[in-house]
N, C-alpha and C. Protein backbone atom coordinates (compact mmCIF):
# COMPACT_ATOMS: atom_id res chain seq x y z
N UNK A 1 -7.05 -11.55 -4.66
CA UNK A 1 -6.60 -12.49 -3.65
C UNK A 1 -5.10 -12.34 -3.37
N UNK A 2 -3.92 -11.78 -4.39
CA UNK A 2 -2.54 -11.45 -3.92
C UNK A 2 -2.55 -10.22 -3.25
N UNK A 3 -3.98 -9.50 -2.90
CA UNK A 3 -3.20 -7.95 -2.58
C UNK A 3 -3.55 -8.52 -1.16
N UNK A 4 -4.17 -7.36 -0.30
CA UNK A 4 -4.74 -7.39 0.85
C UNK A 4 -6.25 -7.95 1.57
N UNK A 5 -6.80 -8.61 0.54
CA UNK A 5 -8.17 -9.27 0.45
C UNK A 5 -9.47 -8.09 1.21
N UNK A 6 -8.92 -6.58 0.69
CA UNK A 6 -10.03 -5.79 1.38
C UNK A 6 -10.86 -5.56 -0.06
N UNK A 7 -11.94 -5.32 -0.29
CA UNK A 7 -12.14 -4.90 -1.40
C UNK A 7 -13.45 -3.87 -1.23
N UNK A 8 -13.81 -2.72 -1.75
CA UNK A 8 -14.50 -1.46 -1.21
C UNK A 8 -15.29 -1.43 -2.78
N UNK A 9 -16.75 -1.57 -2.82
CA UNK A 9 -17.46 -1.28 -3.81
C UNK A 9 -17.75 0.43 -4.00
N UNK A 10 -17.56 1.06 -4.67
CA UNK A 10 -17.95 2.35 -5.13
C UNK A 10 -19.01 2.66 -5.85
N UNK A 11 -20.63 3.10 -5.43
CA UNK A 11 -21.38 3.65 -5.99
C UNK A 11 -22.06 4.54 -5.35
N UNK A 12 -23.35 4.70 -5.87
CA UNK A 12 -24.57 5.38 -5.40
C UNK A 12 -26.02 5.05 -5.24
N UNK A 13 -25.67 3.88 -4.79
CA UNK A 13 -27.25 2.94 -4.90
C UNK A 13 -28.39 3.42 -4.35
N UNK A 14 -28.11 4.81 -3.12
CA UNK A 14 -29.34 5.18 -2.64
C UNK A 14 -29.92 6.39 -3.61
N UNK A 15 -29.31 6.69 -4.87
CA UNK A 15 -30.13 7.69 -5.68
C UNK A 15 -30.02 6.89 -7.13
N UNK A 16 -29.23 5.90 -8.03
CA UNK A 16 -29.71 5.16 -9.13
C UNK A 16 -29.88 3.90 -9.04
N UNK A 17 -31.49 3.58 -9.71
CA UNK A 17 -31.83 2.04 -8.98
C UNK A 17 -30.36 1.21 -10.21
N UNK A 18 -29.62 1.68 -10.90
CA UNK A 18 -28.91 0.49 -11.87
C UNK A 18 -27.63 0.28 -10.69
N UNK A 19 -27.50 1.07 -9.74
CA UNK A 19 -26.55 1.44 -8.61
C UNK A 19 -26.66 0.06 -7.61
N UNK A 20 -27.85 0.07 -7.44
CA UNK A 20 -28.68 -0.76 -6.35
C UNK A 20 -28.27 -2.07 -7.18
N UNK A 21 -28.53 -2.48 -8.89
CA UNK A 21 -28.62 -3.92 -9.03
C UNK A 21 -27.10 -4.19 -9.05
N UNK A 22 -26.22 -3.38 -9.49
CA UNK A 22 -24.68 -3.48 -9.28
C UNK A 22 -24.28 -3.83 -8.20
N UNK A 23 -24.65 -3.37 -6.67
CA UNK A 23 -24.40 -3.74 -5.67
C UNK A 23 -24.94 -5.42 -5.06
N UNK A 24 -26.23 -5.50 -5.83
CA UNK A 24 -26.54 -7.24 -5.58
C UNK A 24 -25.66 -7.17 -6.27
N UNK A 25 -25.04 -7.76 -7.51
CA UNK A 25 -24.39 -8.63 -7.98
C UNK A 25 -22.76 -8.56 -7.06
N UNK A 26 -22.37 -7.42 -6.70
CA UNK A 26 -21.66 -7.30 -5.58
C UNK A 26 -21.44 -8.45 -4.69
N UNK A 27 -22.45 -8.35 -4.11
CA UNK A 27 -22.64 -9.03 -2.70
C UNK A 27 -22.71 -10.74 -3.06
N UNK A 28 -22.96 -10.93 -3.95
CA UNK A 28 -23.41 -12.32 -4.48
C UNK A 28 -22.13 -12.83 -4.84
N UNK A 29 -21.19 -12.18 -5.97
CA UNK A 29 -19.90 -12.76 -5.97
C UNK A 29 -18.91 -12.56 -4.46
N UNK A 30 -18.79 -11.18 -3.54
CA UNK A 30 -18.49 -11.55 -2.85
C UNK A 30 -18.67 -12.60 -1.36
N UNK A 31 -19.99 -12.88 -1.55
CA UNK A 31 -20.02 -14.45 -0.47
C UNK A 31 -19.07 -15.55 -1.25
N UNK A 32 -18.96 -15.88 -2.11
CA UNK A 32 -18.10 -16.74 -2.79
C UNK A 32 -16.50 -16.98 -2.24
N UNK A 33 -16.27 -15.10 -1.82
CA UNK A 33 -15.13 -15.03 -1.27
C UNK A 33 -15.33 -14.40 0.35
N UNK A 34 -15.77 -15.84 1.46
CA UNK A 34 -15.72 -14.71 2.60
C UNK A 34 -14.13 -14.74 3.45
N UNK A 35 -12.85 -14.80 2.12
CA UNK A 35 -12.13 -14.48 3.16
C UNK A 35 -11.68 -13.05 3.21
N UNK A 36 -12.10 -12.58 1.67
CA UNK A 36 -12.35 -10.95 1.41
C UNK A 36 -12.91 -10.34 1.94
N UNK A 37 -12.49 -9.03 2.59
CA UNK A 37 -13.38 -8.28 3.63
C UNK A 37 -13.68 -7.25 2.31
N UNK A 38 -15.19 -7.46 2.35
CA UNK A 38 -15.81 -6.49 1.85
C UNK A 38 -16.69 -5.05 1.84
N UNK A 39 -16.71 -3.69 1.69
CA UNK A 39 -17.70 -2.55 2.24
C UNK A 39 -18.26 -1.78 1.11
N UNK A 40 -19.16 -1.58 1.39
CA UNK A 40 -19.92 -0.62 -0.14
C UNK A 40 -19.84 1.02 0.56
N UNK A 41 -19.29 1.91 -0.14
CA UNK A 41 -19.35 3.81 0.45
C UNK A 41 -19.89 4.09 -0.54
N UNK A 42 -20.58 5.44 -0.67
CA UNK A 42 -21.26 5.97 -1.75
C UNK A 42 -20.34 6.93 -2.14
N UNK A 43 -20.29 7.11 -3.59
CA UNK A 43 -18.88 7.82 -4.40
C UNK A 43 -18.62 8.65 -3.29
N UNK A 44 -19.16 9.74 -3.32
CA UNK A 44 -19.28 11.30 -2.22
C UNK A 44 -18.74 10.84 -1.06
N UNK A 45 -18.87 9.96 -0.16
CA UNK A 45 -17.78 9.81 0.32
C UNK A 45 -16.64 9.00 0.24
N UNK A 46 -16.65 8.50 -0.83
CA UNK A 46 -15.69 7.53 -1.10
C UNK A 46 -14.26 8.84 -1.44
N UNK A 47 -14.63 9.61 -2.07
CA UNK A 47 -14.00 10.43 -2.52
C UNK A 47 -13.05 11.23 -1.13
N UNK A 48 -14.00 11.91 -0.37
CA UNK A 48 -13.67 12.72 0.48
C UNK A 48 -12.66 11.94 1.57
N UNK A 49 -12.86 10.41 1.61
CA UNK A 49 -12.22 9.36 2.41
C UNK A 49 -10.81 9.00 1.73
N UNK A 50 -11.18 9.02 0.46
CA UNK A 50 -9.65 8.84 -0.33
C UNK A 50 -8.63 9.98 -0.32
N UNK A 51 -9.21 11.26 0.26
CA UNK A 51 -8.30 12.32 0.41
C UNK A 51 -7.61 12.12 1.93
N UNK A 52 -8.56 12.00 2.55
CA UNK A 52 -8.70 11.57 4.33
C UNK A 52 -7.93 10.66 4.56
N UNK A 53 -7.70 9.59 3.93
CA UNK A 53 -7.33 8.54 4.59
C UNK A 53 -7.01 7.10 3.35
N UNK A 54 -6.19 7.65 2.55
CA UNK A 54 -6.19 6.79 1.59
C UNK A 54 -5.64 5.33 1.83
N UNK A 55 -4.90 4.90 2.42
CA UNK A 55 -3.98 3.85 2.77
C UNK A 55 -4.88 2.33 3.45
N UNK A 56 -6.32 3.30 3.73
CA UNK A 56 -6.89 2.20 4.53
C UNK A 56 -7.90 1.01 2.92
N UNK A 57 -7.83 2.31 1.61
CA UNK A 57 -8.17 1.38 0.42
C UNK A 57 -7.17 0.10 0.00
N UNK A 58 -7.71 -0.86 -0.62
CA UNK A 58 -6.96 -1.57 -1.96
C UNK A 58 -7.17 -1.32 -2.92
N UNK A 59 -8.34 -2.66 -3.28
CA UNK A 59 -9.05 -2.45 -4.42
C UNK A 59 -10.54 -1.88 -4.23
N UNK A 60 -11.00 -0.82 -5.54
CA UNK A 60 -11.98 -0.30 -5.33
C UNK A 60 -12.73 -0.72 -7.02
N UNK A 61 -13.93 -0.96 -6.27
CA UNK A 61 -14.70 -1.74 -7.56
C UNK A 61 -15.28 -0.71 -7.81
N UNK A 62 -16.00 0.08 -9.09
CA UNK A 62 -17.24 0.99 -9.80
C UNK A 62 -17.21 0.62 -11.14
N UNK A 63 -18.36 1.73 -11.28
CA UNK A 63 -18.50 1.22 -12.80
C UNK A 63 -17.77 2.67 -13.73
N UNK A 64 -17.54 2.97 -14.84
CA UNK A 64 -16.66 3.46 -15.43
C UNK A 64 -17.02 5.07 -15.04
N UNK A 65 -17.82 5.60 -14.50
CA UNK A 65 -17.79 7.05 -14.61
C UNK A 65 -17.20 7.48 -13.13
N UNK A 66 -17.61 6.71 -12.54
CA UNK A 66 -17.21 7.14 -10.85
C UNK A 66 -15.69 6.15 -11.09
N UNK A 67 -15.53 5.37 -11.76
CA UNK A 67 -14.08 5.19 -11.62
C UNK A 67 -13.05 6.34 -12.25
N UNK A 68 -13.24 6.35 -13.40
CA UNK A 68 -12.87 7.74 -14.13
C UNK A 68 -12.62 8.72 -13.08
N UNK A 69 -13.13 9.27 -12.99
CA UNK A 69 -13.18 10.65 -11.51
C UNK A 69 -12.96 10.31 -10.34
N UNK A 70 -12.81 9.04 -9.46
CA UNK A 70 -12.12 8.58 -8.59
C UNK A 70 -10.44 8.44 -8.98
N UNK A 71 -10.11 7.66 -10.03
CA UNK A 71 -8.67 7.52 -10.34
C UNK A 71 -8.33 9.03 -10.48
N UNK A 72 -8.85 10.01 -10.83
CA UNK A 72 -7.92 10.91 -10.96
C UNK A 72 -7.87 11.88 -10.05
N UNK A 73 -8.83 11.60 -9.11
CA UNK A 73 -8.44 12.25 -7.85
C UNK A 73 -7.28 11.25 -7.23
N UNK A 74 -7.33 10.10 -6.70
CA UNK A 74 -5.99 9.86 -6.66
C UNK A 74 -4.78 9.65 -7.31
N UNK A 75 -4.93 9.97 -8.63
CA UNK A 75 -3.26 10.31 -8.85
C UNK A 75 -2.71 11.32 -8.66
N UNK A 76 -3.73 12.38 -8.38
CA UNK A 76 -3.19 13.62 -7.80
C UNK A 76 -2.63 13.63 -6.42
N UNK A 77 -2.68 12.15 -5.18
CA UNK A 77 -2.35 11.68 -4.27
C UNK A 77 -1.18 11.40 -4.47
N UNK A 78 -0.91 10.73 -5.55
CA UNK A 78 0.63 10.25 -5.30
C UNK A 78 1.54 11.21 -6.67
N UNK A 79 0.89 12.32 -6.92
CA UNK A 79 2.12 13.25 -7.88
C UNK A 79 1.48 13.44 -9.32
N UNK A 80 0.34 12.85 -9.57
CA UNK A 80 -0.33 13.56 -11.07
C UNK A 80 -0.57 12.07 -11.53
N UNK A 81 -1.40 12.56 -12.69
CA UNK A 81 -1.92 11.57 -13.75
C UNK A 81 -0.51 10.81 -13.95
N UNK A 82 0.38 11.27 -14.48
CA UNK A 82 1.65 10.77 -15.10
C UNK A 82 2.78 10.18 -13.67
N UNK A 83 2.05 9.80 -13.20
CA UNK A 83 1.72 8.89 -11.85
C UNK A 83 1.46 7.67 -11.54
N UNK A 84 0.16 7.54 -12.11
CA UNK A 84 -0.62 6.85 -11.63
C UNK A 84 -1.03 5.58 -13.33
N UNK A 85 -0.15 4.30 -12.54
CA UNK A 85 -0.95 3.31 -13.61
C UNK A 85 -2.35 3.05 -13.31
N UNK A 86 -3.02 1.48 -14.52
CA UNK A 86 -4.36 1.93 -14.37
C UNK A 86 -4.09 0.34 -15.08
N UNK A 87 -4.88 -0.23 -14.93
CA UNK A 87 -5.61 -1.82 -15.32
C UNK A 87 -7.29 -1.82 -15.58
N UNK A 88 -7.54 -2.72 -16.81
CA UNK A 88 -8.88 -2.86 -16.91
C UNK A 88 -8.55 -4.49 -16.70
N UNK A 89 -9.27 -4.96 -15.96
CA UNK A 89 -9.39 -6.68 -15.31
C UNK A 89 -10.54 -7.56 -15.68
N UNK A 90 -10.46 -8.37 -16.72
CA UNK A 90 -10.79 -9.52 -16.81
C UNK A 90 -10.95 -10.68 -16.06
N UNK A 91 -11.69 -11.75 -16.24
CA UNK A 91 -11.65 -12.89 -15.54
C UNK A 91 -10.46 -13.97 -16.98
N UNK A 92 -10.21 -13.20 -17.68
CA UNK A 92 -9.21 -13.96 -18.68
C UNK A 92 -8.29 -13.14 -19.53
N UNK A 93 -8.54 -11.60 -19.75
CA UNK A 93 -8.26 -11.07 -20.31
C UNK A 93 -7.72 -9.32 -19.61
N UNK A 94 -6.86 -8.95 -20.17
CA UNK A 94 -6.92 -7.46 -19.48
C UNK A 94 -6.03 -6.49 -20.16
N UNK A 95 -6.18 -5.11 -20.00
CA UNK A 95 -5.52 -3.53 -20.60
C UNK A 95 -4.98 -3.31 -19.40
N UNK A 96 -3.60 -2.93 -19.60
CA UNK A 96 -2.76 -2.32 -18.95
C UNK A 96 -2.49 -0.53 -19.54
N UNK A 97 -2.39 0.09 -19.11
CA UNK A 97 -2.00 1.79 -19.76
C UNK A 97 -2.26 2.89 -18.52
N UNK A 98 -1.86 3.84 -18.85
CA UNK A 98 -1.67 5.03 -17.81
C UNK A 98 -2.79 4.89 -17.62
N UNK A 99 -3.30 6.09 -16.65
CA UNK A 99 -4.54 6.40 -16.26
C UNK A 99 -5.19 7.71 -17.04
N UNK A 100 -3.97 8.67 -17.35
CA UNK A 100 -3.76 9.61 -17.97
C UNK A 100 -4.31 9.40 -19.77
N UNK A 101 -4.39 8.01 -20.00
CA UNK A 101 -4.06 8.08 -21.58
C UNK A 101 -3.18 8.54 -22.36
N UNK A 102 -3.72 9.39 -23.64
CA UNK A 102 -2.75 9.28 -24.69
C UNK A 102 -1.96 10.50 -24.51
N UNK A 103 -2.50 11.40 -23.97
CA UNK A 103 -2.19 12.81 -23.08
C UNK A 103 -1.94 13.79 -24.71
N UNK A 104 -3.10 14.03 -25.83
CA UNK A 104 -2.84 14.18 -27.16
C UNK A 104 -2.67 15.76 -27.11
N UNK A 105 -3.01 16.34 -25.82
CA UNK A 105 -2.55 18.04 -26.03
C UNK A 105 -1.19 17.98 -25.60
N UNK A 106 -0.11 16.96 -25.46
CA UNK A 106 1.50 17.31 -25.03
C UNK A 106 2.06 15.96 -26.22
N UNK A 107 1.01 15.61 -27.15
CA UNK A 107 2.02 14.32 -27.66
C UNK A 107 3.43 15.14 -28.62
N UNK A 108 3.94 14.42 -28.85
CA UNK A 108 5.25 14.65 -29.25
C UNK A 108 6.14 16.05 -28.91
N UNK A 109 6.11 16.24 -27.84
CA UNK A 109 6.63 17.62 -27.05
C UNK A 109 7.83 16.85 -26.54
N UNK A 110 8.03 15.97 -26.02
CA UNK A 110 8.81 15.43 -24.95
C UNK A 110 8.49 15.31 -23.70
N UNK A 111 7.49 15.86 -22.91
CA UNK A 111 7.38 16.67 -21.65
C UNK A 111 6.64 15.73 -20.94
N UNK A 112 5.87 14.55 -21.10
CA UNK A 112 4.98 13.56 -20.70
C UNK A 112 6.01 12.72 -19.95
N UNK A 113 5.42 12.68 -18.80
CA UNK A 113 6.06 11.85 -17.80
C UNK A 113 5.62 9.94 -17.88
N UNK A 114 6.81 9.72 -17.95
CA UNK A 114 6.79 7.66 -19.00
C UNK A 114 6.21 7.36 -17.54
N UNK A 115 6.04 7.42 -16.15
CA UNK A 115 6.30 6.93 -15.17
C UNK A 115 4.83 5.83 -14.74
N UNK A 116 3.99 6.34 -15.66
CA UNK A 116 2.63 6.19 -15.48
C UNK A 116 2.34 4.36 -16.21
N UNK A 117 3.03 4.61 -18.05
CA UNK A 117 3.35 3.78 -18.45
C UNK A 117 3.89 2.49 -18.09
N UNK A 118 5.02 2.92 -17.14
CA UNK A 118 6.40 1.51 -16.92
C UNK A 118 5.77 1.21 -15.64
N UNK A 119 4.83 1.89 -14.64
CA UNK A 119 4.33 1.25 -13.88
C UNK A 119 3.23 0.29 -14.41
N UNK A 120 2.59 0.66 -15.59
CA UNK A 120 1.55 -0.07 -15.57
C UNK A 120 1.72 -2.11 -16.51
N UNK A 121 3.15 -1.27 -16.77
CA UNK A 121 3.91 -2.72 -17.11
C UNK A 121 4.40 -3.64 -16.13
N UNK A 122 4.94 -2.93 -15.22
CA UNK A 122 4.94 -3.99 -13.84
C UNK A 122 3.53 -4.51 -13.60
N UNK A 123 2.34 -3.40 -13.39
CA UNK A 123 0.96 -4.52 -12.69
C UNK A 123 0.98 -4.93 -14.06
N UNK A 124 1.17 -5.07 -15.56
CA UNK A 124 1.09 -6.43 -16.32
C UNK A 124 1.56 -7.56 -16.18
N UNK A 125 2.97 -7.40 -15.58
CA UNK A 125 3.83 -8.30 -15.45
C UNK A 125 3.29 -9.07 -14.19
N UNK A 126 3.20 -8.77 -13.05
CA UNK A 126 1.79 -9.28 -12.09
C UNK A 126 1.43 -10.11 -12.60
N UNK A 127 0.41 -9.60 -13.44
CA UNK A 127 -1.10 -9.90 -14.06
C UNK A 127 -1.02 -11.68 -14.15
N UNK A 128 0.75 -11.78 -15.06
CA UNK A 128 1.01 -12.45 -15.71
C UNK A 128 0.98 -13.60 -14.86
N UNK A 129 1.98 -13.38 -13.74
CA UNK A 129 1.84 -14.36 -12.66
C UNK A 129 3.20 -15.20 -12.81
N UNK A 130 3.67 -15.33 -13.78
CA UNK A 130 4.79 -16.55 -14.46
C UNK A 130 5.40 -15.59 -13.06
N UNK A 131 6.59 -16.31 -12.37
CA UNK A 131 7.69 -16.37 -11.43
C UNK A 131 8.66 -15.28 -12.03
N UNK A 132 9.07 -15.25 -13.06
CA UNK A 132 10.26 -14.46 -13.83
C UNK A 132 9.43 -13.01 -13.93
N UNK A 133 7.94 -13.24 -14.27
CA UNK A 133 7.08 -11.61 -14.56
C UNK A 133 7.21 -11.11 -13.40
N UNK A 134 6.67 -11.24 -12.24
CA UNK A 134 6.99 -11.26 -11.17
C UNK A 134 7.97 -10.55 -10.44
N UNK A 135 9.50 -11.03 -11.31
CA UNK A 135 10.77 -10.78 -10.68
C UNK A 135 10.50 -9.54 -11.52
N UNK A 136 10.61 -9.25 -12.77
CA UNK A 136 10.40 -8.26 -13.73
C UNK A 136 9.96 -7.11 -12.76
N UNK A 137 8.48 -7.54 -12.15
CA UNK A 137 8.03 -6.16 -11.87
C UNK A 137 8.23 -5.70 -11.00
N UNK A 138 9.31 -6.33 -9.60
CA UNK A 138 9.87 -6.34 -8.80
C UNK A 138 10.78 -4.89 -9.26
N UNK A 139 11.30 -5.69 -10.20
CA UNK A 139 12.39 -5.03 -10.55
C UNK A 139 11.93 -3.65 -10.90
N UNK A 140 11.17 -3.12 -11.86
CA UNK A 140 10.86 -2.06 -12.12
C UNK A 140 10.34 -1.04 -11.35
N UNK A 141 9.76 -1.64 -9.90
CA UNK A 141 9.35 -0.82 -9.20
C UNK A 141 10.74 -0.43 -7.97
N UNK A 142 11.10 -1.50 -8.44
CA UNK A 142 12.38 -0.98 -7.56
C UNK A 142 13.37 -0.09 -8.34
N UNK A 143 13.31 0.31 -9.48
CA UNK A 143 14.00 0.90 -10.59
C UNK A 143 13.72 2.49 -10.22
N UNK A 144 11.84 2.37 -10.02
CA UNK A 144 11.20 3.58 -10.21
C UNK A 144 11.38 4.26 -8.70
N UNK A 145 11.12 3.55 -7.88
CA UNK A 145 11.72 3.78 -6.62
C UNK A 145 12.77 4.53 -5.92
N UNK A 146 14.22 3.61 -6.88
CA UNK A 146 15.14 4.66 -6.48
C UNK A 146 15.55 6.10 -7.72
N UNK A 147 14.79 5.59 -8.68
CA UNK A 147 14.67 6.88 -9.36
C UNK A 147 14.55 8.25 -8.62
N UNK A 148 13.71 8.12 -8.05
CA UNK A 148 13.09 9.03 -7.14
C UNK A 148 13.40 9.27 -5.82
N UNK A 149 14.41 8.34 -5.76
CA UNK A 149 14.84 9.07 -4.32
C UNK A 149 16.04 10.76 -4.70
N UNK A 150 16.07 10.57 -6.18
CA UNK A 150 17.20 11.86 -6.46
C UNK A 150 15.74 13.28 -6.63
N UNK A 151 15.45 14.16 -5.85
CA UNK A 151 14.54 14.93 -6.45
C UNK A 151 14.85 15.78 -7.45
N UNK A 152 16.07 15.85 -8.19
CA UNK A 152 16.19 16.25 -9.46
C UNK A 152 15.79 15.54 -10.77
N UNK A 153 15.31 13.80 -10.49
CA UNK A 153 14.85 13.19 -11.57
C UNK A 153 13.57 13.35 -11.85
N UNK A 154 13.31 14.55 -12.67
CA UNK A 154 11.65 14.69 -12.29
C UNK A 154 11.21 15.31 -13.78
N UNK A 155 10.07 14.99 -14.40
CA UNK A 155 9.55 15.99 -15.72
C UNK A 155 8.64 17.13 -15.20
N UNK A 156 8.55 17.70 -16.07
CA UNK A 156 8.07 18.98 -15.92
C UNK A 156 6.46 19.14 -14.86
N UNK A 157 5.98 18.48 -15.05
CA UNK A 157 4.87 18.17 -14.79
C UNK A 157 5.36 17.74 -12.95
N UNK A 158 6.27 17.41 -12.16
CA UNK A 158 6.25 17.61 -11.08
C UNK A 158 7.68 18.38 -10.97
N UNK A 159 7.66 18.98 -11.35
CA UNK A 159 8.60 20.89 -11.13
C UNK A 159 9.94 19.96 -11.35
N UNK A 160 9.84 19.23 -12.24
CA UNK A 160 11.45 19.14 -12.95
C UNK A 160 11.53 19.36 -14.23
N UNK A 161 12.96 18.61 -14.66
CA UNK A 161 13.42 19.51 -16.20
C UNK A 161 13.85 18.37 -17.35
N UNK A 162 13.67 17.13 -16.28
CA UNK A 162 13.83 16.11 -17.58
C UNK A 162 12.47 15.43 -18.08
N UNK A 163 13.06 15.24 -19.81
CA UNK A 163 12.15 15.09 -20.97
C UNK A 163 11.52 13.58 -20.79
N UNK A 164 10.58 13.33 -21.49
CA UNK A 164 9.67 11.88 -21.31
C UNK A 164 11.00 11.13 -21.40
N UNK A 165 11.86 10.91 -22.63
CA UNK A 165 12.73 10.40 -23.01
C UNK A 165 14.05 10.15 -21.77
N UNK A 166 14.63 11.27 -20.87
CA UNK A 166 15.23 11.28 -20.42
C UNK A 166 15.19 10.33 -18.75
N UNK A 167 13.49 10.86 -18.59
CA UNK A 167 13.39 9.89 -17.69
C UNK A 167 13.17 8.71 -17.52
N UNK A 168 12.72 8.18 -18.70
CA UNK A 168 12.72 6.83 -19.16
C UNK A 168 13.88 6.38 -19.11
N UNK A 169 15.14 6.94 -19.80
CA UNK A 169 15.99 6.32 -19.90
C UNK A 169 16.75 6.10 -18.43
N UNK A 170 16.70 6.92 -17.41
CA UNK A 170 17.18 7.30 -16.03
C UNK A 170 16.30 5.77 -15.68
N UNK A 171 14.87 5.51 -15.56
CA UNK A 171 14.24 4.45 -14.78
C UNK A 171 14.79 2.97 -15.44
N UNK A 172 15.23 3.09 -16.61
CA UNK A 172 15.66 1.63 -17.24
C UNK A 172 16.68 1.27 -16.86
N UNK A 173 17.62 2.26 -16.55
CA UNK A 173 19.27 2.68 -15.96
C UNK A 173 19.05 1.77 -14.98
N UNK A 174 18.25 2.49 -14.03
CA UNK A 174 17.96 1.86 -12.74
C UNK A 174 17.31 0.18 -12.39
N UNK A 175 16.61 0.34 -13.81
CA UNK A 175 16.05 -1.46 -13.33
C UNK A 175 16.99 -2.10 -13.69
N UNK A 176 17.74 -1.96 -14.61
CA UNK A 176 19.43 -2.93 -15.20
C UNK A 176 20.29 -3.03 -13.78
N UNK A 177 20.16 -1.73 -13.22
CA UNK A 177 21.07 -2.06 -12.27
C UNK A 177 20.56 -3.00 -10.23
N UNK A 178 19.35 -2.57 -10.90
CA UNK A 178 18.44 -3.77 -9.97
C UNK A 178 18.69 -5.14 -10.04
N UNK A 179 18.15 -5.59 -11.58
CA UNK A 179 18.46 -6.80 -12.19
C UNK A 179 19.93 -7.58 -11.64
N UNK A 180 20.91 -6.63 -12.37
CA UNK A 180 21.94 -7.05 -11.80
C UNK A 180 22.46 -7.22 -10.51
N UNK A 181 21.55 -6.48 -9.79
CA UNK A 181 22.24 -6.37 -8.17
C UNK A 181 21.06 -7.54 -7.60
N UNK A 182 20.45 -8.29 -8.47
CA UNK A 182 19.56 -9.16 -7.68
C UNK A 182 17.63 -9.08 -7.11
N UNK A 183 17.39 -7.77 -7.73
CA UNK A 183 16.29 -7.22 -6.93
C UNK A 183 15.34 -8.23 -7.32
N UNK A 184 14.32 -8.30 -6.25
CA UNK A 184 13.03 -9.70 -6.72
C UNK A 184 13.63 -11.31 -7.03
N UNK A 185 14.81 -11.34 -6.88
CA UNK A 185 14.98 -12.91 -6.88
C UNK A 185 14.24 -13.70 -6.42
């Protein structure tokens, strides 16, 4: 209800009947909400549409295997796994963490891009709702933001040369100096 109230179910109901009962229960919670515009695509093209035309998604509902392989075709949309945060959502409870995971063939190298991480602490800070979390994640995305407007601040993994460590420390640089300059008040 804070994003854009579109919300796009992701399955395959015309080839698994467990597809088909996922989509009733679909449809049943969304009458509850008709100010949510709701549409069901079948993965196959959900996929080919998210390359096509990504901007017209929000939120996309599936169940864990077609989400899996959907998220990581789009983080390859906006610059790689080490990209792209990731939320598991509760009606009370929820996981925040990359999309990427623990990434255990580069752990302790340096070379893992934090960017994936500190985003997924802002949508915690969201999550949270308190006014100050809020400002928080304001802040961090505005941190990460102008991080990136330098294209030399980059890890290896999108053709730069600074370490997990280094760019972390470059995006914290940047939210202190957000903070201080007011960002998300």
């Amino acid at each position: 209800m804070k994003r854009r109230k579109h919300l796009t179910l992701i399955d395959k109901a015309n080839v698994l009947p467990s597809m088909a009962y996922f989509r009733r229960i679909f449809d049943e919670v969304a009458a509850e909400y008709p100010e949510v515009k709701t549409e069901r695509i079948y993965v196959d093209a959900a996929a080919l549409y998210l390359l096509q035309k990504p901007h017209v998604f929000d939120v996309l509902v599936t169940e864990n295997m077609f989400g899996d392989i959907l998220s990581d075709l789009a983080a390859g949309l906006v610059g790689g796994m080490g990209m792209a945060p990731s939320a598991d959502l509760g009606d009370h409870y929820a996981v925040f963490q990359p999309s990427h995971g623990s990434a255990p063939d580069i752990a302790g190298q340096g070379i893992a891009n934090p960017v994936a991480t500190i985003l997924s602490v802002a949508m915690m800070l969201d999550w949270l709702g308190h006014a100050e979390c809020r400002k928080g994640a304001a802040q961090i995305r505005a941190g990460v933001h102008a991080v990136f407007t330098n294209p030399t601040a980059r890890t290896r993994d999108m053709g730069g040369k600074l370490s997990t460590f280094a760019l972390a420390e470059t995006i914290s640089l940047a939210i202190q100096n957000h903070r201080e300059a007011g960002v998300g008040q």
